[in-house]
PDB file of N, CA and C in Angstrom:
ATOM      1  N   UNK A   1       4.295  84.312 108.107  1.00  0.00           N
ATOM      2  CA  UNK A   1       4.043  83.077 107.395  1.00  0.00           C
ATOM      3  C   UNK A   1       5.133  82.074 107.713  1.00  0.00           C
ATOM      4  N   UNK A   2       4.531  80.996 107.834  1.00  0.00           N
ATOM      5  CA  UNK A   2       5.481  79.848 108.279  1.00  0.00           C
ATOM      6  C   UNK A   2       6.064  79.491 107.039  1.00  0.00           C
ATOM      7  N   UNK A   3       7.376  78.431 107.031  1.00  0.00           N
ATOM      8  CA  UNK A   3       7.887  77.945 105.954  1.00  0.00           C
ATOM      9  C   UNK A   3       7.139  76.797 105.160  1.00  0.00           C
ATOM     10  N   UNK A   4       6.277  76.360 105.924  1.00  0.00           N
ATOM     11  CA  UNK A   4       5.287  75.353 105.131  1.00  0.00           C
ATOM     12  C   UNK A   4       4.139  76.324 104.362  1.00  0.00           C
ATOM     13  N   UNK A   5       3.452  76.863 105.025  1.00  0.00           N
ATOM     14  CA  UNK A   5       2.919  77.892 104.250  1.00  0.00           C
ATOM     15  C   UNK A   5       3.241  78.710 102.800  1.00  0.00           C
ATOM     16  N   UNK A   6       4.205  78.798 103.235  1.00  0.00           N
ATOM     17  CA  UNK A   6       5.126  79.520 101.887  1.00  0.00           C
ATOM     18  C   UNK A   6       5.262  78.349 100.899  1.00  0.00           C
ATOM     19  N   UNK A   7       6.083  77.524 101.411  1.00  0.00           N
ATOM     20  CA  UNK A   7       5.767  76.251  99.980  1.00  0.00           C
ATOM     21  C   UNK A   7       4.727  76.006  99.627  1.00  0.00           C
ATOM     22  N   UNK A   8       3.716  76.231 100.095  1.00  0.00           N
ATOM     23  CA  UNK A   8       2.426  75.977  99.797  1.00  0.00           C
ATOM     24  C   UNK A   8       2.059  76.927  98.418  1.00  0.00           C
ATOM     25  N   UNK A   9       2.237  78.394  98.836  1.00  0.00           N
ATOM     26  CA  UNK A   9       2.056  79.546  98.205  1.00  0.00           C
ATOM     27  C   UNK A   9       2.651  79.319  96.416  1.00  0.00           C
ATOM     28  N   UNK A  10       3.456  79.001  96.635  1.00  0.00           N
ATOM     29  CA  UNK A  10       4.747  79.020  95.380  1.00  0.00           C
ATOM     30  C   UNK A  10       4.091  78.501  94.208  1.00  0.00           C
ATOM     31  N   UNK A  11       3.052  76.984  94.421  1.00  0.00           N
ATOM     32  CA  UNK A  11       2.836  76.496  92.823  1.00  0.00           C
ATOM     33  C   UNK A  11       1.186  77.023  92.558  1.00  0.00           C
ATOM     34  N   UNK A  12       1.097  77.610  93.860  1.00  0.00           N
ATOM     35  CA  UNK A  12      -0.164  78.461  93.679  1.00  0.00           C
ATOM     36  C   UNK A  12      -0.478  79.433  92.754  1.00  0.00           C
ATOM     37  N   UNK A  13       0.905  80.636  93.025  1.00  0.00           N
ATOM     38  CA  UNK A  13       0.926  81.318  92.281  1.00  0.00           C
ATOM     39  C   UNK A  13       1.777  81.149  91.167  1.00  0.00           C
ATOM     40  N   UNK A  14       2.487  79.912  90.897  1.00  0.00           N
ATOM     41  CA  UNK A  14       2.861  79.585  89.476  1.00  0.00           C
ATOM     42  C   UNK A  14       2.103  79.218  88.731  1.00  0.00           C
ATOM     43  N   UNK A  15       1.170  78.434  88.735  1.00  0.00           N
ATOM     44  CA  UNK A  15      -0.307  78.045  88.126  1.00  0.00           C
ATOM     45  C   UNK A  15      -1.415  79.408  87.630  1.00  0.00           C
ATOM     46  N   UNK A  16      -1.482  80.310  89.316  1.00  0.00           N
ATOM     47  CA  UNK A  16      -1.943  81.386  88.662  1.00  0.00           C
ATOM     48  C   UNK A  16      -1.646  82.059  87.576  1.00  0.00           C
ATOM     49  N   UNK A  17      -0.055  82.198  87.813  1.00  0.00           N
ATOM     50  CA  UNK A  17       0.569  83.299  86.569  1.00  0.00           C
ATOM     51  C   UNK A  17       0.384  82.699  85.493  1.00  0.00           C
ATOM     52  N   UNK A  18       0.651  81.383  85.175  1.00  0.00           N
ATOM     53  CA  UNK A  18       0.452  80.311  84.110  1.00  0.00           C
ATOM     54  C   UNK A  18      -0.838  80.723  83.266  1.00  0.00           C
ATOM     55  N   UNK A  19      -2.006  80.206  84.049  1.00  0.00           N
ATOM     56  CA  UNK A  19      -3.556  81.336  83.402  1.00  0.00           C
ATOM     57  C   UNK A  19      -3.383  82.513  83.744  1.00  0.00           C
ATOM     58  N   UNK A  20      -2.722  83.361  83.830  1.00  0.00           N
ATOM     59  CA  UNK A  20      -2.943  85.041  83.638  1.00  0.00           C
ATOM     60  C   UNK A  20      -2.503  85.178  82.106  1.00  0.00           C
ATOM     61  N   UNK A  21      -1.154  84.392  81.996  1.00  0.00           N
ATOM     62  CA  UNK A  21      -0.378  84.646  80.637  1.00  0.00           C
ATOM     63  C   UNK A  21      -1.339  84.334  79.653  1.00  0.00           C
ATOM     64  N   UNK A  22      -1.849  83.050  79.428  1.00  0.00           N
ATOM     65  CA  UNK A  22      -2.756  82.438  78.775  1.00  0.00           C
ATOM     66  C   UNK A  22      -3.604  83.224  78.412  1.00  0.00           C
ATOM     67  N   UNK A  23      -4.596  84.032  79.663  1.00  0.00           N
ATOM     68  CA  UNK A  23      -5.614  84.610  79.238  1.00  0.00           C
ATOM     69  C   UNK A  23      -5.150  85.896  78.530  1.00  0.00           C
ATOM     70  N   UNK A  24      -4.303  86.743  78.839  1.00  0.00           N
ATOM     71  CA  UNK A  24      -3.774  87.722  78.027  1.00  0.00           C
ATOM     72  C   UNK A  24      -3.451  87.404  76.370  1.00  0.00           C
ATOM     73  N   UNK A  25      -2.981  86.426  76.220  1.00  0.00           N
ATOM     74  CA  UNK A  25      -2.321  85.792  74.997  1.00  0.00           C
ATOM     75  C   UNK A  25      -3.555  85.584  74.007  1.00  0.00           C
ATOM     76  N   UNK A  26      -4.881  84.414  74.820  1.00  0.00           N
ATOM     77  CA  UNK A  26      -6.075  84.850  74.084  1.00  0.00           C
ATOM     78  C   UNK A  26      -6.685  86.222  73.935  1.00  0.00           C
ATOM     79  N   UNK A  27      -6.473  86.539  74.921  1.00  0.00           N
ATOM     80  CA  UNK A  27      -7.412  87.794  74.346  1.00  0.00           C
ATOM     81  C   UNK A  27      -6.360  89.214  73.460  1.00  0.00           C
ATOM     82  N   UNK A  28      -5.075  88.964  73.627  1.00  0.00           N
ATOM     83  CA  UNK A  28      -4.352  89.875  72.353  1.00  0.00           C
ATOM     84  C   UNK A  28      -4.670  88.875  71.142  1.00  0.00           C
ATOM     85  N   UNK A  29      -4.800  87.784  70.695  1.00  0.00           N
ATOM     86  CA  UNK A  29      -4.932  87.072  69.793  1.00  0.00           C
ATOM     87  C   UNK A  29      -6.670  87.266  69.074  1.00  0.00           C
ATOM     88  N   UNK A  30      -7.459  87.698  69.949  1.00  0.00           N
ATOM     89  CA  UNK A  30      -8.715  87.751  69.478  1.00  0.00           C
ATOM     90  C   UNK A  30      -8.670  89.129  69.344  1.00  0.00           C
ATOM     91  N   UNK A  31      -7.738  90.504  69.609  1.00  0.00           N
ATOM     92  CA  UNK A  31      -8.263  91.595  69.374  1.00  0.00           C
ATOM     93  C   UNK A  31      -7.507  91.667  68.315  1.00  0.00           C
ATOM     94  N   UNK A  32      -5.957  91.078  67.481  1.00  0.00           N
ATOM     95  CA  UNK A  32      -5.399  91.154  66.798  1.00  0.00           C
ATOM     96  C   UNK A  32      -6.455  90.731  65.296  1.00  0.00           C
ATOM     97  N   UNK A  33      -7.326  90.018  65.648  1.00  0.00           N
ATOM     98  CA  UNK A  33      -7.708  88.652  64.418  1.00  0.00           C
ATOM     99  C   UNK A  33      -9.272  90.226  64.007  1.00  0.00           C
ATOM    100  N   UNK A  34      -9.678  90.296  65.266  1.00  0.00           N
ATOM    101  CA  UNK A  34     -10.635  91.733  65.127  1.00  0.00           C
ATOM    102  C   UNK A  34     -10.081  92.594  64.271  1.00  0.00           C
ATOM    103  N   UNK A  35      -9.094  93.622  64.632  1.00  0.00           N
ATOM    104  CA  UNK A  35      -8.551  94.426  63.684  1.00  0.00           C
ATOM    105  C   UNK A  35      -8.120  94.211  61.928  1.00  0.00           C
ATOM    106  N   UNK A  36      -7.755  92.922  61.893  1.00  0.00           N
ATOM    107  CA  UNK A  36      -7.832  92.717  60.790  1.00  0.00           C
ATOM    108  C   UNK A  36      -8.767  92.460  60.039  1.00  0.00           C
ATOM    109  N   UNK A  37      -9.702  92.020  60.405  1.00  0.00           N
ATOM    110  CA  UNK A  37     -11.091  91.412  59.777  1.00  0.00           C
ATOM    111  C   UNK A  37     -11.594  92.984  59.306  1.00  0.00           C
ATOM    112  N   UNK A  38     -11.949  93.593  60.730  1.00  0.00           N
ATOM    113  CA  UNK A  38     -12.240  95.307  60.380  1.00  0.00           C
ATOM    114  C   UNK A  38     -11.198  96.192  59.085  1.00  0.00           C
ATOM    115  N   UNK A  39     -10.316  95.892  59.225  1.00  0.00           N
ATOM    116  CA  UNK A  39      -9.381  96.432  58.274  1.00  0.00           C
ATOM    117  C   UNK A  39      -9.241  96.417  56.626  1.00  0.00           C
ATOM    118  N   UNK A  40      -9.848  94.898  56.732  1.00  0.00           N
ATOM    119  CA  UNK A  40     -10.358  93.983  55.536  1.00  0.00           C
ATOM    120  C   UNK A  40     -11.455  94.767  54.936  1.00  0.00           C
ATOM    121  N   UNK A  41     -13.038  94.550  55.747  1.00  0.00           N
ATOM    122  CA  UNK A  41     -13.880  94.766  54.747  1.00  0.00           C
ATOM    123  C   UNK A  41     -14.099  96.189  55.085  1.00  0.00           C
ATOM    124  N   UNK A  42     -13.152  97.121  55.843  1.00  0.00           N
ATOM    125  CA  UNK A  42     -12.816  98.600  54.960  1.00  0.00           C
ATOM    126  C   UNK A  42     -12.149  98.716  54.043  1.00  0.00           C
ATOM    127  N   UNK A  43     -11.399  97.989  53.682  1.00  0.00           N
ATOM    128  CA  UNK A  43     -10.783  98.118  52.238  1.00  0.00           C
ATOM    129  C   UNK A  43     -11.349  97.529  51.356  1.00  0.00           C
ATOM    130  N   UNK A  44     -12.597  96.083  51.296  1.00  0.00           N
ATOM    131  CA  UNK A  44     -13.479  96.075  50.500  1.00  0.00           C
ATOM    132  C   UNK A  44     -14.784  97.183  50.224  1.00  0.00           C
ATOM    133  N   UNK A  45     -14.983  98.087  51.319  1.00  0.00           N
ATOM    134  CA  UNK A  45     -15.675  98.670  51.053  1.00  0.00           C
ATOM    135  C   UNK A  45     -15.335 100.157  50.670  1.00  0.00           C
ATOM    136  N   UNK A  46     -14.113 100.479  50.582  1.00  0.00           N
ATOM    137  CA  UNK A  46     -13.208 101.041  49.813  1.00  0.00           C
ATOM    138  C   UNK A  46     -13.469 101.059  47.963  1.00  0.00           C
ATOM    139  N   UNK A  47     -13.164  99.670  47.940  1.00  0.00           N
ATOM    140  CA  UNK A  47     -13.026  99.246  46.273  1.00  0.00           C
ATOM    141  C   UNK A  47     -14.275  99.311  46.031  1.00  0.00           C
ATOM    142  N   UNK A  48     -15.349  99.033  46.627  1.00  0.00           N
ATOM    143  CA  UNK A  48     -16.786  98.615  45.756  1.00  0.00           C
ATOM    144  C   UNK A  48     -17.314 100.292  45.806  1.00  0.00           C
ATOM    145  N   UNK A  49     -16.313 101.647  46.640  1.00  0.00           N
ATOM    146  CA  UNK A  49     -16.759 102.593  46.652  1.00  0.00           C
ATOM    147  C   UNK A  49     -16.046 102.778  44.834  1.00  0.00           C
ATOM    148  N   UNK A  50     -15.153 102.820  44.855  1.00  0.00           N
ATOM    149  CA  UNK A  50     -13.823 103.213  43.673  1.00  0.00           C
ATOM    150  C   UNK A  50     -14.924 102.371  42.446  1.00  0.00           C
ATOM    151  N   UNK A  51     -15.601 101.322  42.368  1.00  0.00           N
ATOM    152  CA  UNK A  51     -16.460 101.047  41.543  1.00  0.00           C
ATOM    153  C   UNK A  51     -17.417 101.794  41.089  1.00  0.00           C
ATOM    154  N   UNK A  52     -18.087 102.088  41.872  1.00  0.00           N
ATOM    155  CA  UNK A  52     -19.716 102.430  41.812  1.00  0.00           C
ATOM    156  C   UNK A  52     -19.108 103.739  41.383  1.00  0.00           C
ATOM    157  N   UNK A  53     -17.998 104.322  41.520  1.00  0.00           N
ATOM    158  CA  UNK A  53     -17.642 105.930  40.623  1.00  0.00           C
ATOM    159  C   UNK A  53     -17.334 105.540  39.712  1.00  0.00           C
ATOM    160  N   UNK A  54     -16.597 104.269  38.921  1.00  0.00           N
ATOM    161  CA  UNK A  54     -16.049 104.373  38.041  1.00  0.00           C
ATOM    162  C   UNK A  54     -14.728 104.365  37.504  1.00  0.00           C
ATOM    163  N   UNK A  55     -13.718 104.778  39.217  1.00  0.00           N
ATOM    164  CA  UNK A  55     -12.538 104.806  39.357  1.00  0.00           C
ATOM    165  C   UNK A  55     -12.124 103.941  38.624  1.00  0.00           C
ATOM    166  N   UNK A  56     -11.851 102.497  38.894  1.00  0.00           N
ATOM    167  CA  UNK A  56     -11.395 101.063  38.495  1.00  0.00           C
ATOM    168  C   UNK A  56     -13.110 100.413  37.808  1.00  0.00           C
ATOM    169  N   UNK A  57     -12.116  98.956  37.749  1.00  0.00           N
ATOM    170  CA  UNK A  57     -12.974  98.566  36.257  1.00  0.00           C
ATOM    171  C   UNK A  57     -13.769  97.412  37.854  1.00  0.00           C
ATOM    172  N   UNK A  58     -14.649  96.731  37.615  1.00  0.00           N
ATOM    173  CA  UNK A  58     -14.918  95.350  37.989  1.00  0.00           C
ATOM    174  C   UNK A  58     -13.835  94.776  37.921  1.00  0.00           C
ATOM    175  N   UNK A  59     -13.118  94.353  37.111  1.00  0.00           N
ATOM    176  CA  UNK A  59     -11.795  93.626  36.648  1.00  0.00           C
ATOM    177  C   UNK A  59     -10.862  93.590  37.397  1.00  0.00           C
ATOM    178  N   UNK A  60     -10.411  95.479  37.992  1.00  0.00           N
ATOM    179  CA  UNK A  60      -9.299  95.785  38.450  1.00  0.00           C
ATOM    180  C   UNK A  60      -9.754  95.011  40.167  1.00  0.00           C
ATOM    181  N   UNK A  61     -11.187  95.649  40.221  1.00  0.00           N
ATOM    182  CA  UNK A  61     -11.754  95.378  41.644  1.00  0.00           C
ATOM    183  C   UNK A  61     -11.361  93.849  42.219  1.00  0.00           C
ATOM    184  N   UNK A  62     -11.590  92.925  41.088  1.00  0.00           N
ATOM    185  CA  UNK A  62     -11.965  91.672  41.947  1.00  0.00           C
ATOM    186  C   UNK A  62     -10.489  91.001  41.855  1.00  0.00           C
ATOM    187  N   UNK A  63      -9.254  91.817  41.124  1.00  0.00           N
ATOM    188  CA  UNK A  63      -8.273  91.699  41.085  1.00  0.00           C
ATOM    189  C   UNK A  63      -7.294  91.736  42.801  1.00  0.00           C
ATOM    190  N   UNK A  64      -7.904  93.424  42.952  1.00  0.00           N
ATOM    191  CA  UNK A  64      -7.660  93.958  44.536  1.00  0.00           C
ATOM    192  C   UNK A  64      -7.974  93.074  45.509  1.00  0.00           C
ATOM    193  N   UNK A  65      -8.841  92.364  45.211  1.00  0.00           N
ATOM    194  CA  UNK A  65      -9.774  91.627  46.707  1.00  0.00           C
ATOM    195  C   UNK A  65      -9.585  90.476  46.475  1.00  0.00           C
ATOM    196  N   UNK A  66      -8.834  90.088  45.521  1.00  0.00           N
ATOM    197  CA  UNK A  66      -8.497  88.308  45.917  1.00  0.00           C
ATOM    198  C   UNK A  66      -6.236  88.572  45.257  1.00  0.00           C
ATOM    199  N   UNK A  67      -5.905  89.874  45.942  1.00  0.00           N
ATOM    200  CA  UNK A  67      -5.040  89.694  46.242  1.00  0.00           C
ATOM    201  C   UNK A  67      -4.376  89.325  47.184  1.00  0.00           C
ATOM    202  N   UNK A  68      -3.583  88.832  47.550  1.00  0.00           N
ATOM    203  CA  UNK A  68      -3.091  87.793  48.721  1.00  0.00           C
ATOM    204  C   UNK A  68      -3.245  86.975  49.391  1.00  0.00           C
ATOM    205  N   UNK A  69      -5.124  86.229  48.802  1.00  0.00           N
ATOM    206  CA  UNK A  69      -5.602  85.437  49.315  1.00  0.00           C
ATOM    207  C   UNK A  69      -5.157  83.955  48.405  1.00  0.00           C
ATOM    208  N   UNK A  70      -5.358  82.945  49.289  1.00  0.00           N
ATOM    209  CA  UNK A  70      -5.271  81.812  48.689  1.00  0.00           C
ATOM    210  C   UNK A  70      -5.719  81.708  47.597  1.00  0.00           C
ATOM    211  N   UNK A  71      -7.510  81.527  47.795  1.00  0.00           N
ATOM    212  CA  UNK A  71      -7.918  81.931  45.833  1.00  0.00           C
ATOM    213  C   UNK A  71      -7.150  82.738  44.784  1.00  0.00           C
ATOM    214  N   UNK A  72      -7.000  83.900  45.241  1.00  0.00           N
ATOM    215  CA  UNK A  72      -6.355  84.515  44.290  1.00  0.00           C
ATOM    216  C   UNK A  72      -4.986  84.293  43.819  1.00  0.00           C
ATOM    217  N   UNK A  73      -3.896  83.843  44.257  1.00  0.00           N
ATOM    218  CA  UNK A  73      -2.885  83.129  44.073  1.00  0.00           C
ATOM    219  C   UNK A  73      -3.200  81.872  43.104  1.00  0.00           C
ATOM    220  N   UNK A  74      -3.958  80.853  43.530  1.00  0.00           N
ATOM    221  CA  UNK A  74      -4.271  79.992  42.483  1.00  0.00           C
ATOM    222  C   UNK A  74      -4.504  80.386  41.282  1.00  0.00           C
ATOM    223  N   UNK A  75      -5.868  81.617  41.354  1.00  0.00           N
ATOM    224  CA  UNK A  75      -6.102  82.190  39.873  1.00  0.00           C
ATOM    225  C   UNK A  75      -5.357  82.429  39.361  1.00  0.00           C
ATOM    226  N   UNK A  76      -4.328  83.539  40.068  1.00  0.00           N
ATOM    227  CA  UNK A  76      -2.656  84.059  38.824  1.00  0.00           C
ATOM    228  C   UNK A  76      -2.332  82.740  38.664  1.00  0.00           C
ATOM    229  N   UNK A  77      -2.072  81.887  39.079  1.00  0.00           N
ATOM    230  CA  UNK A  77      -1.374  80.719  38.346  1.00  0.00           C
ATOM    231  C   UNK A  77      -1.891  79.470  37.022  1.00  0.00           C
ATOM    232  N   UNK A  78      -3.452  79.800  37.240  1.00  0.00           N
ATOM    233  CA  UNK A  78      -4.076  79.179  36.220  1.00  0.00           C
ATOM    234  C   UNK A  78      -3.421  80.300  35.058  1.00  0.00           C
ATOM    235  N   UNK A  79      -4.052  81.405  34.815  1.00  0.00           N
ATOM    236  CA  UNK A  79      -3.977  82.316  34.135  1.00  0.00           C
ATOM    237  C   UNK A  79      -3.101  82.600  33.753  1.00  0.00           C
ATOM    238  N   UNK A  80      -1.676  82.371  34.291  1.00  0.00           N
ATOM    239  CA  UNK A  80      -0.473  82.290  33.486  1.00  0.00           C
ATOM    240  C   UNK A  80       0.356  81.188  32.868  1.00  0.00           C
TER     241      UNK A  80
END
């Protein structure tokens, strides 16, 4: 390879690597946002199991599932 050639090469593959990173970054970002979502409504479907036995109340339930969410934060704060 000639020396013009080679300069040529250089922002070629800086651009490439540029979208390789990118695309990796989306797609750990979309399998991260997956796992949680999955993680979520197994643990809602967890609680509505712990219901339907009897375990916890309705009360305790809808307590569990709007913990750490925005809504639920507001509610504790009306409520206190």
């Amino acid at each position: 390879m000639s020396h013009d050639e080679l300069a040529l090469m250089i922002p070629i593959v800086a651009v490439g690597g540029a979208f390789l990173v990118a695309i990796v970054g989306i797609v750990a970002s979309a399998t991260s946002k997956t796992m949680q979502t999955k993680a979520r409504e197994e643990s809602r479907r967890e609680i509505a199991a712990y219901v339907a036995e009897g375990t916890i109340s309705p009360d305790e339930a809808t307590r569990l599932l709007n913990a750490g969410t925005r809504a639920g934060q507001v509610k504790q704060k009306m409520n206190a």
